[in-house]
PDB file of N, CA and C in Angstrom:
ATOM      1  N   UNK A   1     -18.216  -7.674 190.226  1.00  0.00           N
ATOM      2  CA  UNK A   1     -19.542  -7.192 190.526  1.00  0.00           C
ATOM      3  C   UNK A   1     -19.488  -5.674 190.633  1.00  0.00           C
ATOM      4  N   UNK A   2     -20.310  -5.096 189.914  1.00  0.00           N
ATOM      5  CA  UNK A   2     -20.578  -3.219 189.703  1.00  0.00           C
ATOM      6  C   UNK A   2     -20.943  -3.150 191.378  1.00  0.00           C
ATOM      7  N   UNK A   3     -20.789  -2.642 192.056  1.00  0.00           N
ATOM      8  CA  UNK A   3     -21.152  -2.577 193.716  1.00  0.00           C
ATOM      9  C   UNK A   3     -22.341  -0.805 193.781  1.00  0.00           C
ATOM     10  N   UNK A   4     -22.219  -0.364 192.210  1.00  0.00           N
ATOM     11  CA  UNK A   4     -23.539   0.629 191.941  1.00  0.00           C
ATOM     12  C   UNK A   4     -23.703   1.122 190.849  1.00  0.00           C
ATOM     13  N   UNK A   5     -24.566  -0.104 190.828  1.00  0.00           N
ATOM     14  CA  UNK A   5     -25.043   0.205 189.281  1.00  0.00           C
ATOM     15  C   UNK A   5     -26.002   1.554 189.073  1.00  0.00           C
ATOM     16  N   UNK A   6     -26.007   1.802 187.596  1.00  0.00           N
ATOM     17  CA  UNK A   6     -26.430   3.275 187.682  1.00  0.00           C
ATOM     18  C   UNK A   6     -26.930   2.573 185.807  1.00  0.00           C
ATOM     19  N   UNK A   7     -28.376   3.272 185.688  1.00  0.00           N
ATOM     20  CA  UNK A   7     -28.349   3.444 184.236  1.00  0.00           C
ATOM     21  C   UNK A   7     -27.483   4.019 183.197  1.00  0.00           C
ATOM     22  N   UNK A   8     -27.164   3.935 182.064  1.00  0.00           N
ATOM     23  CA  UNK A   8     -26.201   4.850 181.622  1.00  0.00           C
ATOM     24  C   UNK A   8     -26.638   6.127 181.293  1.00  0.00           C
ATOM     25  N   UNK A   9     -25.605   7.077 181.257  1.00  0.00           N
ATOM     26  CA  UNK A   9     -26.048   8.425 181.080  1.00  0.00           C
ATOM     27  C   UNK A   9     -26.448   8.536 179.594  1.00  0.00           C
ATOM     28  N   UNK A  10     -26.931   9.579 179.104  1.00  0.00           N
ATOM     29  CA  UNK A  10     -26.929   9.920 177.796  1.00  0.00           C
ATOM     30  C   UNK A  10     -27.179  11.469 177.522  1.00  0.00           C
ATOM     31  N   UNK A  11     -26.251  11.853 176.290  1.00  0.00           N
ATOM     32  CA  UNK A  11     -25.928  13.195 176.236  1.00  0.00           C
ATOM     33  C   UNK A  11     -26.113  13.314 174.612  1.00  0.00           C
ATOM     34  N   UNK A  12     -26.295  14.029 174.051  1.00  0.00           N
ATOM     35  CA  UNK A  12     -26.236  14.248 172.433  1.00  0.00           C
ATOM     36  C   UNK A  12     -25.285  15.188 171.638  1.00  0.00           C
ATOM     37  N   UNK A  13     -24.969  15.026 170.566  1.00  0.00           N
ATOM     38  CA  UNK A  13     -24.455  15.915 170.070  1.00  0.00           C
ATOM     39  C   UNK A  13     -24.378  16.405 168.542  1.00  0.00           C
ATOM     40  N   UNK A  14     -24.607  17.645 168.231  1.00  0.00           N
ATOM     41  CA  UNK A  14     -25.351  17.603 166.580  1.00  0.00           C
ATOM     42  C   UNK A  14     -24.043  17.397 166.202  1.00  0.00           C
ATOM     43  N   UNK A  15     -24.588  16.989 164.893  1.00  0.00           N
ATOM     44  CA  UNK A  15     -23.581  16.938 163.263  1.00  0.00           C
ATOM     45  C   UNK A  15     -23.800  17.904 162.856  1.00  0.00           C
ATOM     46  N   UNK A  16     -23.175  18.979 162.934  1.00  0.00           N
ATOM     47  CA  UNK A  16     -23.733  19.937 162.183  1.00  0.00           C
ATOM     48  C   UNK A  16     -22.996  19.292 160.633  1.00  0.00           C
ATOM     49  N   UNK A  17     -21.990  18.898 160.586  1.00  0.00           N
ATOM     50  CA  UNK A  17     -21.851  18.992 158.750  1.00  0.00           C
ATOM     51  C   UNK A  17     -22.428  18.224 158.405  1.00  0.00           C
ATOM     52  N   UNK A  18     -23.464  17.715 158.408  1.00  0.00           N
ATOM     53  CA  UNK A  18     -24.500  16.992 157.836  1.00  0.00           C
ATOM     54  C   UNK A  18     -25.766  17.464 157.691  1.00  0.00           C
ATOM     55  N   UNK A  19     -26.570  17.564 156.367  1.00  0.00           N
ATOM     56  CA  UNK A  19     -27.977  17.648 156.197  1.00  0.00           C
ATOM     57  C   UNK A  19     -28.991  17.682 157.457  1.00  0.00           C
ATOM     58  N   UNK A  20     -29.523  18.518 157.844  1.00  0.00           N
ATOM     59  CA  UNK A  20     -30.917  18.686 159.159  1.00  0.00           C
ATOM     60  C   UNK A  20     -30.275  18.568 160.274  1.00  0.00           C
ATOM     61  N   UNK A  21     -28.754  18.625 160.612  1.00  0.00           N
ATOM     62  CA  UNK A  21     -28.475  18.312 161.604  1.00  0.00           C
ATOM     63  C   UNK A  21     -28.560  17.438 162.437  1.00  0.00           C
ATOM     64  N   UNK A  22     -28.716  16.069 162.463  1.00  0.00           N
ATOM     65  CA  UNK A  22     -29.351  14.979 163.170  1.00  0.00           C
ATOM     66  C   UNK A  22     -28.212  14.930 164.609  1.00  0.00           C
ATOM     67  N   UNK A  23     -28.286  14.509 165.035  1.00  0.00           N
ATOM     68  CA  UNK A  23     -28.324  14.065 166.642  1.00  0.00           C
ATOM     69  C   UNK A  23     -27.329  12.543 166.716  1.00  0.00           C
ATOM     70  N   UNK A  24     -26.144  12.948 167.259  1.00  0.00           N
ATOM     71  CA  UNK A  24     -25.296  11.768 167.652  1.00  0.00           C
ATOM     72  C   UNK A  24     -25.573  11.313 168.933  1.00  0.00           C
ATOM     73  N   UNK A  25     -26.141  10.569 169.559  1.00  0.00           N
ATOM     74  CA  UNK A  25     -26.269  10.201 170.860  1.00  0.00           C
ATOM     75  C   UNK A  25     -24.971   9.873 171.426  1.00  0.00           C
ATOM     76  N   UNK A  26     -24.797   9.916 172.665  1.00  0.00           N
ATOM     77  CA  UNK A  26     -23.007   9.807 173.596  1.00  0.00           C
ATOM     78  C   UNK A  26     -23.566   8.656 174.809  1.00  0.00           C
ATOM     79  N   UNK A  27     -23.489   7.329 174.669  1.00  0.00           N
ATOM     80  CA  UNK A  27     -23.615   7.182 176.502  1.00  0.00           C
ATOM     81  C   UNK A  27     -22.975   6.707 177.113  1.00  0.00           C
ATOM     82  N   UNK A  28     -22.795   6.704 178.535  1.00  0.00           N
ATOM     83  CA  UNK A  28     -21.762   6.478 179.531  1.00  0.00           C
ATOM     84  C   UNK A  28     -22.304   5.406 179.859  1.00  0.00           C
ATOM     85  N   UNK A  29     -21.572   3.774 179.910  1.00  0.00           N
ATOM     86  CA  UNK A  29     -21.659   2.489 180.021  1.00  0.00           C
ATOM     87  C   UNK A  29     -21.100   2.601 180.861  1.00  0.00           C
ATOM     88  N   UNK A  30     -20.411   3.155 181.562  1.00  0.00           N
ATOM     89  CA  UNK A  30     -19.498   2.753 182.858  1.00  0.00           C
ATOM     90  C   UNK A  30     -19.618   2.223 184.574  1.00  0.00           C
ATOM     91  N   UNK A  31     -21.197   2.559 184.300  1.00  0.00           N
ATOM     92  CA  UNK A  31     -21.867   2.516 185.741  1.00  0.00           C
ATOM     93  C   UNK A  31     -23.147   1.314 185.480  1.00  0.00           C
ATOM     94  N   UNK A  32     -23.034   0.968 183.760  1.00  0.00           N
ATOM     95  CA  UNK A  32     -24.228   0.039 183.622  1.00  0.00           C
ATOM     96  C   UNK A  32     -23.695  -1.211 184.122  1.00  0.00           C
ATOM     97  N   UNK A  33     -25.183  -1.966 184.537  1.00  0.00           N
ATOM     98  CA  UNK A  33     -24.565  -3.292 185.137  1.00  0.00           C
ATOM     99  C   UNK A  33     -24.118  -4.587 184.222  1.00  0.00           C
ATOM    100  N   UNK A  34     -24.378  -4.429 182.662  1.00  0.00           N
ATOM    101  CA  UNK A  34     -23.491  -4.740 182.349  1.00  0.00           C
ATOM    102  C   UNK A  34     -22.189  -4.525 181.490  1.00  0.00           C
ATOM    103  N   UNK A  35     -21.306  -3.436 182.245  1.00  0.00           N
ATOM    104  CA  UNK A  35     -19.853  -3.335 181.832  1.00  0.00           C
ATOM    105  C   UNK A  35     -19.082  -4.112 181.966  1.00  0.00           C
ATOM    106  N   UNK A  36     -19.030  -4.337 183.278  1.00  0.00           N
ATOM    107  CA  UNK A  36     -18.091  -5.454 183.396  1.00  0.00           C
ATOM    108  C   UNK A  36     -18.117  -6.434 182.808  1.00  0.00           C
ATOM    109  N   UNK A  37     -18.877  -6.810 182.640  1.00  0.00           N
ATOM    110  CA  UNK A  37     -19.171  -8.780 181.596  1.00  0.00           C
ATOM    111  C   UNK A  37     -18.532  -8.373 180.126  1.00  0.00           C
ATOM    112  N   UNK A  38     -19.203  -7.356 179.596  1.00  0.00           N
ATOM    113  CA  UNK A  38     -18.674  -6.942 178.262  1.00  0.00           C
ATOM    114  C   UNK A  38     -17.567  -6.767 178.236  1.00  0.00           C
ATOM    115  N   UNK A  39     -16.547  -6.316 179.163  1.00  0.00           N
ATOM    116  CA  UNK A  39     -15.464  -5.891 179.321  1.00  0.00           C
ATOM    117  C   UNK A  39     -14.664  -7.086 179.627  1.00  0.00           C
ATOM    118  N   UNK A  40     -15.210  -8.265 180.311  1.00  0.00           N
ATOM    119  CA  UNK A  40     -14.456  -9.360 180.538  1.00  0.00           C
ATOM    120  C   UNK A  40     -14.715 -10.601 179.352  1.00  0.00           C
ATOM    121  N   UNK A  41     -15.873 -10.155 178.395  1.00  0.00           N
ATOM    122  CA  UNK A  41     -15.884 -11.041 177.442  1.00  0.00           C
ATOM    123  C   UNK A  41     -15.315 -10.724 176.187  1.00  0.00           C
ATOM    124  N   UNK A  42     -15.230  -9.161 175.907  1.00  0.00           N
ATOM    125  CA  UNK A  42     -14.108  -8.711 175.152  1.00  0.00           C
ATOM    126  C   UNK A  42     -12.865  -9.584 175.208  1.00  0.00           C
ATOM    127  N   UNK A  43     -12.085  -9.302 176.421  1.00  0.00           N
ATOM    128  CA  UNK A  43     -11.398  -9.594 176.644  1.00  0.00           C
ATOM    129  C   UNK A  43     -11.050 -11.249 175.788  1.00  0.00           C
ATOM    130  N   UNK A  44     -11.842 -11.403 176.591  1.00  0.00           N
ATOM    131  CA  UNK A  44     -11.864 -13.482 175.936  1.00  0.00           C
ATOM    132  C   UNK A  44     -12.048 -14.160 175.000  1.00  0.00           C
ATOM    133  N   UNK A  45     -12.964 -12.689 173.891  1.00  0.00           N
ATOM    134  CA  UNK A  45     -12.554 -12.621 172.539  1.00  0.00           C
ATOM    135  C   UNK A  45     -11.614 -12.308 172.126  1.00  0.00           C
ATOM    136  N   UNK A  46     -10.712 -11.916 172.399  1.00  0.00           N
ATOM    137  CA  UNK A  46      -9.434 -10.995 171.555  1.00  0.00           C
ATOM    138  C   UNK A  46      -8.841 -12.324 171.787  1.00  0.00           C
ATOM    139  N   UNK A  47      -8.596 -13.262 172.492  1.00  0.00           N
ATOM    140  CA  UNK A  47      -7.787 -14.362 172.823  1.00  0.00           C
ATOM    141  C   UNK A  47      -7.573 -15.085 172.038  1.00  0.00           C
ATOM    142  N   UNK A  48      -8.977 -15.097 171.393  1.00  0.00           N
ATOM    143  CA  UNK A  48      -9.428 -16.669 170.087  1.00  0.00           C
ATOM    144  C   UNK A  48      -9.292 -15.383 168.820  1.00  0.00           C
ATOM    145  N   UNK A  49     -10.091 -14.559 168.474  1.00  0.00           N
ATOM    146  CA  UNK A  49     -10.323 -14.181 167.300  1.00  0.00           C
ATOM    147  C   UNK A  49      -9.278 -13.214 167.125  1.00  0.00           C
ATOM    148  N   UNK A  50      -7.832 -12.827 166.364  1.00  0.00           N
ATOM    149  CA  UNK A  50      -7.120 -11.897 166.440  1.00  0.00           C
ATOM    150  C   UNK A  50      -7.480 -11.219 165.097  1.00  0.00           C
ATOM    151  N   UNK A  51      -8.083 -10.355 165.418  1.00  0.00           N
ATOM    152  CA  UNK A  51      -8.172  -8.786 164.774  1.00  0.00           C
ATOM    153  C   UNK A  51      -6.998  -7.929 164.394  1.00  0.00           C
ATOM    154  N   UNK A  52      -6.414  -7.269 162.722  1.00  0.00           N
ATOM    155  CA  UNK A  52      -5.764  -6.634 163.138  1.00  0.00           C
ATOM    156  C   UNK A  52      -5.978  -5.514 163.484  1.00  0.00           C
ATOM    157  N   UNK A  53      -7.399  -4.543 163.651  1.00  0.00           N
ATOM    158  CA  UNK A  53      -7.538  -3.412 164.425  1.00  0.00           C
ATOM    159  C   UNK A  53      -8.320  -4.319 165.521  1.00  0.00           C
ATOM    160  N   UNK A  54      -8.124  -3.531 166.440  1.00  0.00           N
ATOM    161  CA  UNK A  54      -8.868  -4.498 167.596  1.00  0.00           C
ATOM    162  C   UNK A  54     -10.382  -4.047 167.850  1.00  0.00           C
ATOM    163  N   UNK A  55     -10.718  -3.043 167.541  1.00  0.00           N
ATOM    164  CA  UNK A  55     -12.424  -3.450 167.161  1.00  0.00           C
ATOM    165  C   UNK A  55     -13.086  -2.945 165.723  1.00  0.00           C
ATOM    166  N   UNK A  56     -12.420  -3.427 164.935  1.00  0.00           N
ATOM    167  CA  UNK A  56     -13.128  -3.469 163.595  1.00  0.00           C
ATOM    168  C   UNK A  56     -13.908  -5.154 163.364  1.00  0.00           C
ATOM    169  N   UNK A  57     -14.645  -5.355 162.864  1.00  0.00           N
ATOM    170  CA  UNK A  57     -14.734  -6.547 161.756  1.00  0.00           C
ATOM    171  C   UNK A  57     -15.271  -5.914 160.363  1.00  0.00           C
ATOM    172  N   UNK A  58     -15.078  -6.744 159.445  1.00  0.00           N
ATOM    173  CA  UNK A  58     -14.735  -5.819 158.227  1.00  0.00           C
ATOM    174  C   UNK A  58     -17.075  -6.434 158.498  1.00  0.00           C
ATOM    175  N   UNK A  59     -17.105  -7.762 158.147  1.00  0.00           N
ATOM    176  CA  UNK A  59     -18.630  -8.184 157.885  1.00  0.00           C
ATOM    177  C   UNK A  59     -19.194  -8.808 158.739  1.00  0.00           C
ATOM    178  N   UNK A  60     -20.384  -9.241 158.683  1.00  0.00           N
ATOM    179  CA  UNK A  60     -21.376 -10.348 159.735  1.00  0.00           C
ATOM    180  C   UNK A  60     -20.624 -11.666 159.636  1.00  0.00           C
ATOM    181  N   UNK A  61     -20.434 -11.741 157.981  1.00  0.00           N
ATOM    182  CA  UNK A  61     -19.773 -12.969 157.343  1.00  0.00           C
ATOM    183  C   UNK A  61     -18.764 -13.600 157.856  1.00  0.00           C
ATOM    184  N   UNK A  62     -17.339 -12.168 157.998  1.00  0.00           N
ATOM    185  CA  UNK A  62     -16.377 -12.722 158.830  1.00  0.00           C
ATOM    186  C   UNK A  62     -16.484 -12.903 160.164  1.00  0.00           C
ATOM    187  N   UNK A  63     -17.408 -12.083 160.804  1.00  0.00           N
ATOM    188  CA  UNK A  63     -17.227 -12.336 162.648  1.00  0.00           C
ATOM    189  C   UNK A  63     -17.828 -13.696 162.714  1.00  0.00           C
ATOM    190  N   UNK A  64     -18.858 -14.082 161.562  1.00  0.00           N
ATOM    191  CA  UNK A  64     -19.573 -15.689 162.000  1.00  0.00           C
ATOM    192  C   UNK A  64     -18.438 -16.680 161.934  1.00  0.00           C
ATOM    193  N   UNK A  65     -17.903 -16.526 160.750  1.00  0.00           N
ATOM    194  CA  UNK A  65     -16.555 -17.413 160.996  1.00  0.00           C
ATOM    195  C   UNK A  65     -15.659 -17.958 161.606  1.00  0.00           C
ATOM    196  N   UNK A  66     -14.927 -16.229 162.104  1.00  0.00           N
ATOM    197  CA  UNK A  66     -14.287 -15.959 163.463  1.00  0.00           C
ATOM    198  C   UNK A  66     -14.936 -17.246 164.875  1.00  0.00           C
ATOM    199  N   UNK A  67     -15.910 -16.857 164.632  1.00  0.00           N
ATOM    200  CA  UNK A  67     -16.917 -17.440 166.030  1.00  0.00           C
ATOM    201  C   UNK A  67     -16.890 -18.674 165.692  1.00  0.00           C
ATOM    202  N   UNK A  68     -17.019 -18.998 164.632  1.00  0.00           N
ATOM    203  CA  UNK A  68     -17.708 -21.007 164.454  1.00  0.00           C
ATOM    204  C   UNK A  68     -15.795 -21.466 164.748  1.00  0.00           C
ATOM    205  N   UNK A  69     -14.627 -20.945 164.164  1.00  0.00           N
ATOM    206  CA  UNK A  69     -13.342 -21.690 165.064  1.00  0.00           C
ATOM    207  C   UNK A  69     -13.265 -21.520 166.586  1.00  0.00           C
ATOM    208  N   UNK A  70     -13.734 -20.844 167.421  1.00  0.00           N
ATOM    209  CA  UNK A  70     -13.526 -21.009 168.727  1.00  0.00           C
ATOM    210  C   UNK A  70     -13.836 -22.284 169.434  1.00  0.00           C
ATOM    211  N   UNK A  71     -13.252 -23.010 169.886  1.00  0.00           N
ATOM    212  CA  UNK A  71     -13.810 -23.880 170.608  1.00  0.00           C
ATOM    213  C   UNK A  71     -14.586 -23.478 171.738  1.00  0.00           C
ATOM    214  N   UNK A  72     -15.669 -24.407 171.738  1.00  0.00           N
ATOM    215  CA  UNK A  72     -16.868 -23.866 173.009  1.00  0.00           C
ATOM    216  C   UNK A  72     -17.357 -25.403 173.336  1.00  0.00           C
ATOM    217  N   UNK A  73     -17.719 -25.195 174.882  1.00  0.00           N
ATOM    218  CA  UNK A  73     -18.777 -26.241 175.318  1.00  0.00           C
ATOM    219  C   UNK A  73     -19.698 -26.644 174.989  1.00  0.00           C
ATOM    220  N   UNK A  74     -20.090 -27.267 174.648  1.00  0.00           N
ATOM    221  CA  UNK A  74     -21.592 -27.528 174.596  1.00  0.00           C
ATOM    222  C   UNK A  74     -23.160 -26.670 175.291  1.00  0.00           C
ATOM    223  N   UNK A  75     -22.876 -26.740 176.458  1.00  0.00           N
ATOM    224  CA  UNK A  75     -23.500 -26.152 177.912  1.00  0.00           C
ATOM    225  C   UNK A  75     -23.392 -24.394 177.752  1.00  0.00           C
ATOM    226  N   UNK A  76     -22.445 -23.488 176.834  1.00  0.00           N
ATOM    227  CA  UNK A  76     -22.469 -22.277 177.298  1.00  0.00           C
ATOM    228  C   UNK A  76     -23.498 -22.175 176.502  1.00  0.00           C
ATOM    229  N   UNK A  77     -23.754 -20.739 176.722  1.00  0.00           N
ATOM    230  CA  UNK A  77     -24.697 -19.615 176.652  1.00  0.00           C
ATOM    231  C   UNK A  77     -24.061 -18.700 175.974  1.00  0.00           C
ATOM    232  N   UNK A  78     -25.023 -17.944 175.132  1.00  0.00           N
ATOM    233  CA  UNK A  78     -24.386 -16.968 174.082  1.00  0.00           C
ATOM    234  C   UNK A  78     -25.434 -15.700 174.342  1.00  0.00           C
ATOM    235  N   UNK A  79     -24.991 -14.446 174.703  1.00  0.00           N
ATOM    236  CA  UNK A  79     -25.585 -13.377 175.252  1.00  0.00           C
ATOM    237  C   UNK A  79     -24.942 -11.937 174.419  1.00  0.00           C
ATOM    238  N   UNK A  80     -25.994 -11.357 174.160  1.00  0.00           N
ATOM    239  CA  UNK A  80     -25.593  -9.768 173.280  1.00  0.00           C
ATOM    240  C   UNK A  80     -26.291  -8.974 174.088  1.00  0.00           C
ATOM    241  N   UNK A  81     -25.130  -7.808 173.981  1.00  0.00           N
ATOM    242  CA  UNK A  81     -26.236  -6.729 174.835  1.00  0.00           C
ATOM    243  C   UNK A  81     -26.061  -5.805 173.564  1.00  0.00           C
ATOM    244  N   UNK A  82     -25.989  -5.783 172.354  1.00  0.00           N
ATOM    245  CA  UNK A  82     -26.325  -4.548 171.240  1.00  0.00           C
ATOM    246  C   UNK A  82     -27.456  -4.415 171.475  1.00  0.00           C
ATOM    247  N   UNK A  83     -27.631  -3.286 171.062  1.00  0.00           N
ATOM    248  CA  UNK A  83     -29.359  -2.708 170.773  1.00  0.00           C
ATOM    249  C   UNK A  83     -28.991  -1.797 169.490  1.00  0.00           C
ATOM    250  N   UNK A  84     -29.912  -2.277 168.915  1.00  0.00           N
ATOM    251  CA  UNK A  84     -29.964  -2.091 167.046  1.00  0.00           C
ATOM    252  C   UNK A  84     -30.933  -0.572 166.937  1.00  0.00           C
ATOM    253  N   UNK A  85     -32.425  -0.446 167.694  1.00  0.00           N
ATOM    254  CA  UNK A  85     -32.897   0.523 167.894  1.00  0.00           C
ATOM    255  C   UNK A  85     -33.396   0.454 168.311  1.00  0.00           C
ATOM    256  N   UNK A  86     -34.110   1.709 169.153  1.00  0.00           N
ATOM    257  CA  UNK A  86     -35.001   1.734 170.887  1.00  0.00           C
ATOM    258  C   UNK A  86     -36.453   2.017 170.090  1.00  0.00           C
TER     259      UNK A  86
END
């Protein structure tokens, strides 16, 4: 349990070697409330699915794969915290 949770921070930073300069966003997950879960479900992925870089997947194709050999309960729950765009 995070004992203080905090939104995450966010900071930016240009590209400059790129066209118009666009804007890399930076944020600090460390205080969000959910790090820890991500951090403990990582974990429980690397167990079943062995990667040889440990966070690449090359496609959607292969991580679905990856996922359909794990054995799972019936009863769990399947939860994402990506965000694609705000």
């Amino acid at each position: 349990m995070n004992l203080n949770p905090t939104a995450p921070n966010m900071r930016g930073l240009m590209k400059l070697h790129k066209e118009d300069t666009p804007i890399r966003l930076i944020i600090n997950w460390r205080n969000a409330p959910g790090y820890k879960i991500a951090k403990m479900l990582a974990r429980k992925l690397t167990l079943y699915i062995p990667l040889p870089f440990a966070y690449n997947v090359r496609n959607t194709v292969q991580l679905t794969n990856d996922l359909i050999d794990i054995p799972y309960d019936h009863n769990i729950k399947f939860a994402s915290f990506d965000i694609n765009s705000m």
